[in-house]
Protein backbone atom coordinates (compact mmCIF):
# COMPACT_ATOMS: atom_id res chain seq x y z
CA UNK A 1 44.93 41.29 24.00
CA UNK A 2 45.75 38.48 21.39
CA UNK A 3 46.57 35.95 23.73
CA UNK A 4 43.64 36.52 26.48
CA UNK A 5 41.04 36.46 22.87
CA UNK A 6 43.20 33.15 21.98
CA UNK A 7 42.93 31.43 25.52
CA UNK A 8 39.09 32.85 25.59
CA UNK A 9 37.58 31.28 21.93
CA UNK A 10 38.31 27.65 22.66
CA UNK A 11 36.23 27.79 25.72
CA UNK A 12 33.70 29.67 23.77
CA UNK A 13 33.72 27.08 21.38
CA UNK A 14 33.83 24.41 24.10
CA UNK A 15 30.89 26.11 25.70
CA UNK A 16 28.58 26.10 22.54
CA UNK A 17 29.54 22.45 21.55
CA UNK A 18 27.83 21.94 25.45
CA UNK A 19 25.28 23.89 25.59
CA UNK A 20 23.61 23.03 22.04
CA UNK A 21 23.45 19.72 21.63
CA UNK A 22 21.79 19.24 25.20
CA UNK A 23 19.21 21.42 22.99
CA UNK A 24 19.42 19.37 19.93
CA UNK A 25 18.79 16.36 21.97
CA UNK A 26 15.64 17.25 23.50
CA UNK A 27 13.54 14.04 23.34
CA UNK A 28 10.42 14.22 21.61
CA UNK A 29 7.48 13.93 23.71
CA UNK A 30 4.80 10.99 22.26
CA UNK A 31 1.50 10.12 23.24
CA UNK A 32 -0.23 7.35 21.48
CA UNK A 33 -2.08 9.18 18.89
CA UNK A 34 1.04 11.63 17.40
CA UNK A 35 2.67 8.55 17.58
CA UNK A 36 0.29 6.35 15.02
CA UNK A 37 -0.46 10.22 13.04
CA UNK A 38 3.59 9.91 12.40
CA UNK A 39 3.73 6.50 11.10
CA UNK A 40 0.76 6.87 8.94
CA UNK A 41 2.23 9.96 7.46
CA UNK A 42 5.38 8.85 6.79
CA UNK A 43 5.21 4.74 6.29
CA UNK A 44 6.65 4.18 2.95
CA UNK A 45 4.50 1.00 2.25
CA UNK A 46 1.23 3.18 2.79
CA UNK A 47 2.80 5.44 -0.11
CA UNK A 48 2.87 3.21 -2.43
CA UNK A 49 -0.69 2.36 -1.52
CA UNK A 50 -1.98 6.03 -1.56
CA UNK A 51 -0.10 6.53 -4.95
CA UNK A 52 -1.98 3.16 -6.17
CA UNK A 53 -5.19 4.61 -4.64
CA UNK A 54 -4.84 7.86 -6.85
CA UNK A 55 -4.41 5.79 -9.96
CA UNK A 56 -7.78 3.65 -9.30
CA UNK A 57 -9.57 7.03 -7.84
CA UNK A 58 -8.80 8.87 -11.43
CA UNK A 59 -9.51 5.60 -13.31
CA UNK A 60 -12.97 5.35 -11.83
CA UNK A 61 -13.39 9.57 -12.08
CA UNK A 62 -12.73 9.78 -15.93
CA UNK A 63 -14.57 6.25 -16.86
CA UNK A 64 -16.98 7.55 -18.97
CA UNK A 65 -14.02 7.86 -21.06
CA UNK A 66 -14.31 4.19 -22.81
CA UNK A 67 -17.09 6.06 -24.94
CA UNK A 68 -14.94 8.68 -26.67
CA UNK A 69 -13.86 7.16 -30.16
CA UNK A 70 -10.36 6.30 -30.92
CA UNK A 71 -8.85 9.03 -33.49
CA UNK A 72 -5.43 8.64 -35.13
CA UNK A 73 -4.02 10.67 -38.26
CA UNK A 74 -1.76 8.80 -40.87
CA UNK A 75 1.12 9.89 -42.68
CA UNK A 76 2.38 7.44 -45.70
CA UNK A 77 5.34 8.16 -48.30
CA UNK A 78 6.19 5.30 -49.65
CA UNK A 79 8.28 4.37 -53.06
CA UNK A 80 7.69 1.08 -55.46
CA UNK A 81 10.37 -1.43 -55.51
CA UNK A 82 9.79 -1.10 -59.80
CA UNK A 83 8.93 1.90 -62.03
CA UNK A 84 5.38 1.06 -63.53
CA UNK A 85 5.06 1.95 -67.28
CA UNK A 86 1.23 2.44 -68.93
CA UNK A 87 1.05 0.99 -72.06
CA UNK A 88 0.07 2.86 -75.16
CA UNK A 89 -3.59 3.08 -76.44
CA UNK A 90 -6.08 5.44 -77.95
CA UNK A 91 -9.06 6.88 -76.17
CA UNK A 92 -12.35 8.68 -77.45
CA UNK A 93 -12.34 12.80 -77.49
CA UNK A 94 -14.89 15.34 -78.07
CA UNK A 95 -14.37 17.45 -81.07
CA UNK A 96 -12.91 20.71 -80.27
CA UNK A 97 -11.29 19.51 -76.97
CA UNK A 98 -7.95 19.81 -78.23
CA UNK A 99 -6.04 20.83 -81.39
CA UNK A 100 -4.04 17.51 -82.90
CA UNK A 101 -2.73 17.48 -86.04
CA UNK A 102 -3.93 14.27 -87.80
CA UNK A 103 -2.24 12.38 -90.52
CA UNK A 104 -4.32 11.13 -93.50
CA UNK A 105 -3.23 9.04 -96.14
CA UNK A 106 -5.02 10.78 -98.75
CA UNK A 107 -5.46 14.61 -97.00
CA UNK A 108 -2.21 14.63 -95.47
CA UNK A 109 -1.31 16.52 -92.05
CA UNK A 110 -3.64 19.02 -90.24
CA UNK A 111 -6.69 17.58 -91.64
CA UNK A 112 -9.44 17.64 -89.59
CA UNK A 113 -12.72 15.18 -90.58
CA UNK A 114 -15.79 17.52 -91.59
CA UNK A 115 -18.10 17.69 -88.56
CA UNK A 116 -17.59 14.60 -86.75
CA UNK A 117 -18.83 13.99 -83.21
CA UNK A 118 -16.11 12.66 -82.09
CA UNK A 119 -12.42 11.25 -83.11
CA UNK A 120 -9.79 9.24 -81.58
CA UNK A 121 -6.92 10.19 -79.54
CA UNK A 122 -3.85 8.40 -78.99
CA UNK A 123 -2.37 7.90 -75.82
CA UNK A 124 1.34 7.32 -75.68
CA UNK A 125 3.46 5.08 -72.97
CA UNK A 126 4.00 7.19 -69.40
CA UNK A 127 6.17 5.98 -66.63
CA UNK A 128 4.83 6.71 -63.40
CA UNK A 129 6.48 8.23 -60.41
CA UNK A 130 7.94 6.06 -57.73
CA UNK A 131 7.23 7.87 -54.80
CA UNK A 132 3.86 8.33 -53.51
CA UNK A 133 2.17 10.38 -50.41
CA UNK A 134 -0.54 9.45 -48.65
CA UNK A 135 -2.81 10.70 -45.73
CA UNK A 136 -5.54 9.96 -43.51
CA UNK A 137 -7.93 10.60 -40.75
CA UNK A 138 -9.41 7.72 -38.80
CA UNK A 139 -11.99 7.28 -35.71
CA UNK A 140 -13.32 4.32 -34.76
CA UNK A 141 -15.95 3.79 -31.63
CA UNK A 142 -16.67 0.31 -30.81
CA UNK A 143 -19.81 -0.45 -28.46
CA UNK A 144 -20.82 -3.40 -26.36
CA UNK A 145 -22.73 -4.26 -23.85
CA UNK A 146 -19.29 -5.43 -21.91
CA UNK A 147 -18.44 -2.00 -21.71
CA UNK A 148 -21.30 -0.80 -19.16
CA UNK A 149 -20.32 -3.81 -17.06
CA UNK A 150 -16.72 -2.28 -16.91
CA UNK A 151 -17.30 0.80 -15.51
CA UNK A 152 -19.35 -1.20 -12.48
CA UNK A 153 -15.90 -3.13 -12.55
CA UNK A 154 -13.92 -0.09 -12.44
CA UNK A 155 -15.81 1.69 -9.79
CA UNK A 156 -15.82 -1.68 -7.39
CA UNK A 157 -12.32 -1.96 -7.99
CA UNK A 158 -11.44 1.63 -6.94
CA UNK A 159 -14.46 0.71 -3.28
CA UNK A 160 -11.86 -2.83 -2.84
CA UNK A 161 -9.04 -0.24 -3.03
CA UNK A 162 -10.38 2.06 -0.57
CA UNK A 163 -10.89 -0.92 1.54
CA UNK A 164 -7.56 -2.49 1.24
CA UNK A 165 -5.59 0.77 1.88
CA UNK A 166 -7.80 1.24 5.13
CA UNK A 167 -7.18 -2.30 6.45
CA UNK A 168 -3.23 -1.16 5.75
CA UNK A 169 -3.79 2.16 7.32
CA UNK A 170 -5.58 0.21 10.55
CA UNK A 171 -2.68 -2.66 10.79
CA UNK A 172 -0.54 0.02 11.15
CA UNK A 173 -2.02 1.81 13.60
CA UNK A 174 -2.88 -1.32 15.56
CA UNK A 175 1.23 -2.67 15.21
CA UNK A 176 2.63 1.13 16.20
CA UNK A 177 0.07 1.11 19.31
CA UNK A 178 0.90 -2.43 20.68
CA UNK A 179 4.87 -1.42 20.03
CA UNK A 180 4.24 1.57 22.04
CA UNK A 181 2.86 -0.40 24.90
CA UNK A 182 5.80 -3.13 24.40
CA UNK A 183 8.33 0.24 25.10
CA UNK A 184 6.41 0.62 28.11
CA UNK A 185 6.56 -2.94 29.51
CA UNK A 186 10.28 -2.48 28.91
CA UNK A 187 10.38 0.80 30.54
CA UNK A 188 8.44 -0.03 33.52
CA UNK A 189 10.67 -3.37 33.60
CA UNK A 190 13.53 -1.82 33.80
CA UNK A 191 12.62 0.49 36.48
CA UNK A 192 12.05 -2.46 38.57
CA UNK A 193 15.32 -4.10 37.88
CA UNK A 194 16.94 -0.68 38.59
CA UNK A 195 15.20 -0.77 41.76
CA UNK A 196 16.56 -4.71 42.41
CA UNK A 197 19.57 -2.86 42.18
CA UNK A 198 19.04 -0.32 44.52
CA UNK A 199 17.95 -2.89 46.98
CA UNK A 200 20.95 -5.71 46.54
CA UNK A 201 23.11 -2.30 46.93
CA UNK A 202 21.44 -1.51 49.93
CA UNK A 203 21.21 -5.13 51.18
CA UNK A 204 24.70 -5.04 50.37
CA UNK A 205 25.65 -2.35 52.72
CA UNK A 206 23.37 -3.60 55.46
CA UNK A 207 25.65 -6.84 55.03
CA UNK A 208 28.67 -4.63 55.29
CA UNK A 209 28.02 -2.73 58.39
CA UNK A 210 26.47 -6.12 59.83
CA UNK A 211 29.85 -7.62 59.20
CA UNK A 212 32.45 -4.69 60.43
CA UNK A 213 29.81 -5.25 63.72
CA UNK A 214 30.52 -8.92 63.75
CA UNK A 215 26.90 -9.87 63.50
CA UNK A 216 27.32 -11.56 60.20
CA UNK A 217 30.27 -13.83 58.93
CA UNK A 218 32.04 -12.89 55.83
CA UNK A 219 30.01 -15.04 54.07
CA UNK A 220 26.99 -12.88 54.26
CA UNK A 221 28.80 -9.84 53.00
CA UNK A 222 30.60 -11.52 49.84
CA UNK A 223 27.14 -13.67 48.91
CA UNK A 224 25.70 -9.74 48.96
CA UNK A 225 28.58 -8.02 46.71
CA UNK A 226 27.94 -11.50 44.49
CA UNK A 227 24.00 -10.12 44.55
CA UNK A 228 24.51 -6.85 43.33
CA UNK A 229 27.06 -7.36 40.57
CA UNK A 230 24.77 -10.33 39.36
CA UNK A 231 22.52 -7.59 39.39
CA UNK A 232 24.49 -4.92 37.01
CA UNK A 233 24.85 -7.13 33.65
CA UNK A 234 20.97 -7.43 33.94
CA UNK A 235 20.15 -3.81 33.97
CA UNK A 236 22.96 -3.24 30.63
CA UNK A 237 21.33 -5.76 28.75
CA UNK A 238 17.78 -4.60 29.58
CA UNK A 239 19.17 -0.69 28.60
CA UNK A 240 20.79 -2.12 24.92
CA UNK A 241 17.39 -3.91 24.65
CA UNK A 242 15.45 -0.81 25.30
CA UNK A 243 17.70 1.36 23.04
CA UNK A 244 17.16 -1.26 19.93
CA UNK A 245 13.33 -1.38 20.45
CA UNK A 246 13.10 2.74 20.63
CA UNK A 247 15.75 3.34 17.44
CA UNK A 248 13.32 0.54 15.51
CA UNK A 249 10.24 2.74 16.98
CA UNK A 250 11.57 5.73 15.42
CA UNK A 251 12.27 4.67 12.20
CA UNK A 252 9.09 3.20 12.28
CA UNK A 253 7.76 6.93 12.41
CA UNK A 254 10.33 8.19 9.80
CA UNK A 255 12.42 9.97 12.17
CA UNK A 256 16.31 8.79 12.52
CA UNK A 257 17.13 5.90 14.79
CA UNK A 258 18.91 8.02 17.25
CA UNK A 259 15.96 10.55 17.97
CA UNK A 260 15.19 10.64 21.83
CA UNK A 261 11.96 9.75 22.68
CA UNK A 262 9.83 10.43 25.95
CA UNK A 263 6.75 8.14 25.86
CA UNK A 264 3.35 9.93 27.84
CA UNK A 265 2.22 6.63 30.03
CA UNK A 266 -1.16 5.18 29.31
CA UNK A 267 -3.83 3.82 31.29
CA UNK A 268 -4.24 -0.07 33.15
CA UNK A 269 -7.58 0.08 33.51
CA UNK A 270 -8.30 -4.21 33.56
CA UNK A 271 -12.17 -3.69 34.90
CA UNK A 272 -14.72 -6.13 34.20
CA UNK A 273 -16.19 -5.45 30.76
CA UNK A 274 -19.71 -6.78 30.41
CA UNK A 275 -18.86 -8.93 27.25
CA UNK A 276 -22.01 -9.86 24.56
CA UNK A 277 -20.05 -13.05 22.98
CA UNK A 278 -22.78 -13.20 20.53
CA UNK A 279 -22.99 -10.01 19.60
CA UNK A 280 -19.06 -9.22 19.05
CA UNK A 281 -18.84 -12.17 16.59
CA UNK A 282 -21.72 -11.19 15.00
CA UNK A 283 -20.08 -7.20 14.84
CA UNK A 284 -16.64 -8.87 13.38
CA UNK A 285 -18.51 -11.08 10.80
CA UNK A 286 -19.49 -7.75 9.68
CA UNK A 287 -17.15 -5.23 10.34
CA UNK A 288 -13.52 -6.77 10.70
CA UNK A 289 -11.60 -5.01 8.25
CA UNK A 290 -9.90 -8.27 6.45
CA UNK A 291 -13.29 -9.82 6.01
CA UNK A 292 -14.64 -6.76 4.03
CA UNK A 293 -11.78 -6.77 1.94
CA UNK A 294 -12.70 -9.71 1.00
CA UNK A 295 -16.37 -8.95 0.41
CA UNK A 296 -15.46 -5.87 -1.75
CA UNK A 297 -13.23 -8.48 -3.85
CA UNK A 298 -15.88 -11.02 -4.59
CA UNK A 299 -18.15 -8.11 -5.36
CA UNK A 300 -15.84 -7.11 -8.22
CA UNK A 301 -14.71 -10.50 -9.45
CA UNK A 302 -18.76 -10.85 -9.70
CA UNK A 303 -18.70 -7.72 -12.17
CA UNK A 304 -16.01 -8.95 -14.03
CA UNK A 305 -17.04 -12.35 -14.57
CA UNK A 306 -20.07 -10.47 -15.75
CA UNK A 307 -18.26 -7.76 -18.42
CA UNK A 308 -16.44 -11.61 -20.04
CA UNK A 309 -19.62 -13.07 -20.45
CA UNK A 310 -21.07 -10.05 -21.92
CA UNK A 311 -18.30 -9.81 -24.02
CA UNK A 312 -18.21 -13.45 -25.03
CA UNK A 313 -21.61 -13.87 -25.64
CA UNK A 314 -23.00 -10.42 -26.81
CA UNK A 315 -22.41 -8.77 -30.25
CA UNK A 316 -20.67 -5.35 -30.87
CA UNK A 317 -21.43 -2.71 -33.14
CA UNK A 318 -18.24 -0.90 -34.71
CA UNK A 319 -18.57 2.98 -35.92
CA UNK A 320 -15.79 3.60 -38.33
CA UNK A 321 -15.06 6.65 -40.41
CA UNK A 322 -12.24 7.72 -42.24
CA UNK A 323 -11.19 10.40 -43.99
CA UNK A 324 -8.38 9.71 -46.87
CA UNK A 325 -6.29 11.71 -49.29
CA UNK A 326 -3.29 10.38 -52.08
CA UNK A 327 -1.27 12.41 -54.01
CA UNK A 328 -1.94 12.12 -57.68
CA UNK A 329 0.24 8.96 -58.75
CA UNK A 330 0.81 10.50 -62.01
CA UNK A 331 2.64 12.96 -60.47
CA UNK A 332 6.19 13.38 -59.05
CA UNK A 333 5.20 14.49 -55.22
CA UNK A 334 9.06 15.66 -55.06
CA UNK A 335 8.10 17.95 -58.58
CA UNK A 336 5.23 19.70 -57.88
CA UNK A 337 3.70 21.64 -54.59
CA UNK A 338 1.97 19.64 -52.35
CA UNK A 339 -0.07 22.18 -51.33
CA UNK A 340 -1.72 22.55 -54.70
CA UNK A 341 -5.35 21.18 -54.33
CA UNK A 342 -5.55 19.74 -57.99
CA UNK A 343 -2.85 17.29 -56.84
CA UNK A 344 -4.55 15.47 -54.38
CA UNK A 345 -7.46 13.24 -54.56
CA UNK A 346 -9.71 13.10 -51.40
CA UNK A 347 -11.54 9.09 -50.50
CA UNK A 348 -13.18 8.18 -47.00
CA UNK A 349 -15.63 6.55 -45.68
CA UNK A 350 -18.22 5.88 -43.13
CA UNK A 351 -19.07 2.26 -41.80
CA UNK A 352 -20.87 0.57 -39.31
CA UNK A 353 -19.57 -2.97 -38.44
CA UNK A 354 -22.16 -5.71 -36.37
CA UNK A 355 -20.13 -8.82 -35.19
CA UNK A 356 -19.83 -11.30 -32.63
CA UNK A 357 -17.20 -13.87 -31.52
CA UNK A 358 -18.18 -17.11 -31.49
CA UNK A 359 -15.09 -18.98 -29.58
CA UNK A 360 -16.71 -18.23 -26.30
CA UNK A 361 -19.43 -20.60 -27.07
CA UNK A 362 -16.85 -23.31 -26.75
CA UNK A 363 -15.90 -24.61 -23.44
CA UNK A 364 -12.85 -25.93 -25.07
CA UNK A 365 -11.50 -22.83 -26.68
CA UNK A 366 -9.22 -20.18 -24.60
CA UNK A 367 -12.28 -17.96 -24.35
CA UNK A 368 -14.28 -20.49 -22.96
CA UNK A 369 -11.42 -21.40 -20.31
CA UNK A 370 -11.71 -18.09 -19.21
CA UNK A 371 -15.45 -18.20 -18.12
CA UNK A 372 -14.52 -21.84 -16.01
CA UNK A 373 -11.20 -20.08 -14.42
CA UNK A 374 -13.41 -17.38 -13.40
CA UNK A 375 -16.08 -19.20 -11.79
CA UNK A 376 -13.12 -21.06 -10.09
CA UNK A 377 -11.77 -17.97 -9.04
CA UNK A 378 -15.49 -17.26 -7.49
CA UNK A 379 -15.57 -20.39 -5.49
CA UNK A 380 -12.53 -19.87 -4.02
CA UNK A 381 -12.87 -16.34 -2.66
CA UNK A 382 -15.78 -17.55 -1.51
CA UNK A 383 -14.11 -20.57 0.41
CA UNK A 384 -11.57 -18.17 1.41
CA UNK A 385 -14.18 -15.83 3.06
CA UNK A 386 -16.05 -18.34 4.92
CA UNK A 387 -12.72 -19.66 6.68
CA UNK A 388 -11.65 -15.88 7.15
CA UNK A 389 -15.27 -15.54 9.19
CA UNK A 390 -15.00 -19.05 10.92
CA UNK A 391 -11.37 -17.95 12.45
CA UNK A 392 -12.51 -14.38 13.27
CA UNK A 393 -15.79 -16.55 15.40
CA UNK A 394 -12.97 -18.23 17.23
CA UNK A 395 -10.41 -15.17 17.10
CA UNK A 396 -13.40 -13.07 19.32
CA UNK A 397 -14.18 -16.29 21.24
CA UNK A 398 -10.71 -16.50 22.34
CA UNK A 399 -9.67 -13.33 22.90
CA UNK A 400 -12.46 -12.99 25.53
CA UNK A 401 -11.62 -16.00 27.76
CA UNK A 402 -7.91 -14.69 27.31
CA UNK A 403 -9.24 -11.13 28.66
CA UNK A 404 -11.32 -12.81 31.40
CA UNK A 405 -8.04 -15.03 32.31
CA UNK A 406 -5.72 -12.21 32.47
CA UNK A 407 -8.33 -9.68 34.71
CA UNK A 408 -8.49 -13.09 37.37
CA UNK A 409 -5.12 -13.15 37.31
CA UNK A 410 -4.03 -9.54 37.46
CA UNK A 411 -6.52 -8.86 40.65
CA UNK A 412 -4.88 -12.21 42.21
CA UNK A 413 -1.64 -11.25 41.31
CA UNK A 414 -2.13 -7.52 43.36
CA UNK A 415 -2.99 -9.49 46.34
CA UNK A 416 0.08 -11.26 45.82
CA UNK A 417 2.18 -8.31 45.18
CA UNK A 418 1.00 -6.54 48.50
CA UNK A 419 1.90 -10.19 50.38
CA UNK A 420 5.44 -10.06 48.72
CA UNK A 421 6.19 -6.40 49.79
CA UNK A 422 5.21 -7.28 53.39
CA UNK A 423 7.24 -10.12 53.40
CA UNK A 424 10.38 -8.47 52.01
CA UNK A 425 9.42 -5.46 54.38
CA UNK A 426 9.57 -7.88 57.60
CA UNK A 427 12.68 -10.36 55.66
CA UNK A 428 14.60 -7.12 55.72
CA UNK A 429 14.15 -6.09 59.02
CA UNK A 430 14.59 -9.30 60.48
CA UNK A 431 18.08 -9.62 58.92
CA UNK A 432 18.76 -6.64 60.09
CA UNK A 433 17.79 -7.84 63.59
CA UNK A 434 20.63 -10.71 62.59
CA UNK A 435 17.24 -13.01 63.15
CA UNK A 436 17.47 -13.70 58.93
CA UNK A 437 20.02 -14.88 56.68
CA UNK A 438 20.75 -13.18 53.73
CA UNK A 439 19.80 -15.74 51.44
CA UNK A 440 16.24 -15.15 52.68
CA UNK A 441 16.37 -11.24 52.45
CA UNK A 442 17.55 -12.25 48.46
CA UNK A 443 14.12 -14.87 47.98
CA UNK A 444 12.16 -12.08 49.59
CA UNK A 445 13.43 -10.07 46.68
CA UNK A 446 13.16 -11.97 43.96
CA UNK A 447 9.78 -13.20 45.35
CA UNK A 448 8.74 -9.61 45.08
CA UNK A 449 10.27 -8.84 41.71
CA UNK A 450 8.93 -11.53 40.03
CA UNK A 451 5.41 -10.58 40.95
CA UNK A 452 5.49 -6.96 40.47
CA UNK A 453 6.81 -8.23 37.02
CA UNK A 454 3.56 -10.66 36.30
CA UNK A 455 1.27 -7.81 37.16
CA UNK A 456 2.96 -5.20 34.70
CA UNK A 457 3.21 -7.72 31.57
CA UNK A 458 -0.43 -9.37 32.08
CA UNK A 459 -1.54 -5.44 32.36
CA UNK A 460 -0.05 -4.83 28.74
CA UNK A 461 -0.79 -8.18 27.68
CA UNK A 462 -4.14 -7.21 28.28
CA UNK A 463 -4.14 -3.79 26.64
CA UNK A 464 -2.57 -5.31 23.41
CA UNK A 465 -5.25 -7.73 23.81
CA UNK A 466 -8.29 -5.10 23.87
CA UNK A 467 -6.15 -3.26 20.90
CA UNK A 468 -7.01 -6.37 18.68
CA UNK A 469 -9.83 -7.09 19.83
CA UNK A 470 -11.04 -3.22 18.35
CA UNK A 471 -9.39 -4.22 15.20
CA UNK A 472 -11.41 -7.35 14.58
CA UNK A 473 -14.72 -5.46 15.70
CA UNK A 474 -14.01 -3.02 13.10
CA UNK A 475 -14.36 -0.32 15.79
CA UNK A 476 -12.15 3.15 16.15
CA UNK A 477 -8.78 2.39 18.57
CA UNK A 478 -9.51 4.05 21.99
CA UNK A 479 -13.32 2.37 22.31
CA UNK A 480 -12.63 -0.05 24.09
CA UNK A 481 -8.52 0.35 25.16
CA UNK A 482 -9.32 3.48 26.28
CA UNK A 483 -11.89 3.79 28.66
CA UNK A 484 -13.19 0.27 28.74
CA UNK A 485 -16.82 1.42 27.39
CA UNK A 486 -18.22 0.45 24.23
């Protein structure tokens, strides 16, 4: 019994390590969509930028917040670097405030003046305590008319954030959906060089059993082996390829490298399109996402040139109040309680401060510089969005020839793929006829090949084309790409 469960749990074992990873493995089906929902959700760089978003979406939430006043509490002990000695002196009492015995040269001690109003006191030396405590309550609210012009700034820096993390969001969609049709075009090309394969294999054979025949020399049949092994290194370097684009692709979507992916085909649907090239710039001009960006960041370097100038050249008006309390400096605050009213003295204030600076008046001074950099700063956005509009005119105008090129070719190149698979067709038969050499059974081939190829790339060339094209338009992925209507 122990040996038969001994010679039974390796295969067990064998049998599970098998079985499970084939289920581990199971590629992950993608479509385009998942694919982009993936990348979005788990991009690091868009992160950062939804993190940054939250910061500038709370900013512009609790704004109202530069109105609250500023309130601090103070806490002071602090000792004098020398003792500080009153001198002596006398001082003016009331009669009956106190009971001093007085000495008279003529009464002697205890003698009291009859009914005086008043009499002198003396007041000896004291040394006062070192130590002292002190405390206080402050607020302070300053107002200016540069403050409402902040929370404008605030709130049209939080719209320019919203804008920039879309254009991010959209750049990424637009890179994962043009890599997903690049995975395709690799795909599809390697299932053509497989099939090369197949065919120099086949050829090969043909030249085989032509040669054991003795309708073809030697020749034939070692030019043929030469074919097919010529043949091999292509489709292993095309496979590495492939595996290096899809491990890149997966990190891409935050999955590891060596996740197995299946990628759903899309459509090559190169139709005409009835362009408007007037109308798409003008849609770009006003939609492309980079040229908003833009917009929304002139908009707020606008407001903020605004809240300077305001600030510069407008007064404030400072509410302070203040709320103080010292321990009596007569008295040793490490003696007595400090919790004993009589030993503190209360102070405070309220005050209202009007002011204005004047450096801002002065072109020369920093302030002033500030005001000249700004309107600098102006110009050149403004430079910046003109020549992001001229290159988006010429960006549309190009991509549309490019588009109409492409369609003309890829209808001229079908004709020329149907030609090349009749000629290999009649090549193939004819050298198996022994009417052909090989060497034109191999042209046939490549002839054939090389045009399949053209029509597959200028297919996804075009779809990567129509997939910027949305992006400059400002329009949703899939209006155009997808079905080819607007």
């Amino acid at each position: 019994m122990n040996r038969s469960r001994r010679a039974f749990l390796p295969a067990v074992v064998v049998l599970l390590l098998c079985v499970f990873p084939g289920y581990a493995q199971e590629p992950l089906r993608l479509n385009p969509g998942n694919a982009v929902d993936m990348a979005i959700r788990n991009n690091l760089n868009l992160e950062m930028a939804r993190i940054n978003l939250d910061m500038q979406r709370r900013r512009s939430d609790l704004v109202w917040n530069e109105f609250l006043p500023t309130v601090g509490v103070t806490g002071t002990l602090a000792r004098g670097n020398r003792a500080t000695t009153t001198q002596p002196g006398m001082i003016v009492a009331p009669l009956g405030a106190t009971t001093i015995p007085v000495e008279h040269p003529l009464f002697g001690s205890g003698v009291v003046f009859p009914n005086p109003d008043i009499f002198l006191r003396e007041i000896p030396s004291v040394t006062l305590p070192q130590w002292n405590v002190m405390g206080a309550l402050n607020a302070e609210l300053v107002f200016s008319f540069a403050l409402l012009e902040g929370i404008r700034v605030v709130r049209n820096e939080y719209a320019e954030g919203l804008l920039s993390f879309d254009r991010a969001r959209l750049q990424m969609e637009q890179g994962v959906r043009k890599m997903y049709n690049n995975i395709l075009l690799l795909q599809a090309n390697l299932a053509l060089l497989e099939e090369s394969y197949l065919n120099a294999r086949r050829q090969a054979d043909m030249a085989e059993a032509s040669f054991n025949a003795g309708l073809a020399p030697r020749l034939t049949w070692l030019q043929a082996q030469v074919a097919v092994e010529n043949t091999r290194p292509a489709v292993r370097d095309l496979e590495n390829t492939l595996g290096n684009v899809l491990g890149n692709f997966a990190l891409i979507l935050g999955l590891p490298h060596d996740t197995p992916l299946e990628l759903e085909p899309v459509s090559f649907d190169v139709s005409v399109i009835p362009w408007d090239v007037a109308e798409m710039i003008s849609r770009a001009a006003a939609g492309k996402p980079d040229i908003l960006e833009l917009q929304a960041g002139i908009i707020t370097l606008q407001s903020q040139r605004q809240a300077l100038r305001l600030q510069l050249y407008t007064p404030f008006l400072r509410f302070g109040w203040t709320l103080s309390s010292m321990f009596d400096p007569q008295t040793d605050p490490f003696g007595e309680n400090w919790f004993d009213r009589d030993h503190w003295e209360a102070g405070g204030n309220f005050s209202i401060t009007l002011g204005m600076n004047f450096n801002g008046l002065f072109p020369f001074t920093r302030e002033g510089q500030q005001i000249r950099n700004m309107n600098s700063a102006l110009q050149i956005q403004n430079i910046r969005l003109a020549q992001t509009i001229r290159e988006t005119e010429l960006e549309i105008f190009t991509m549309i020839n490019t588009l109409e090129r492409i369609r003309a070719n890829v209808e001229v190149q079908r004709a020329t793929v149907y030609l090349a698979e009749e000629s290999f067709r009649l090549t193939e038969e004819a050298f198996r006829a022994g009417l052909q050499e090989f060497q034109a059974v191999q042209n046939a081939a490549l002839a054939l090949d090389q045009a399949r190829l053209r029509v597959l790339t200028e297919q996804f060339t075009y779809l990567n084309y129509l997939i910027d094209l949305e992006y400059s338009l400002g329009i949703p992925f899939g209006t155009i790409s997808g079905d080819g209507n607007m």
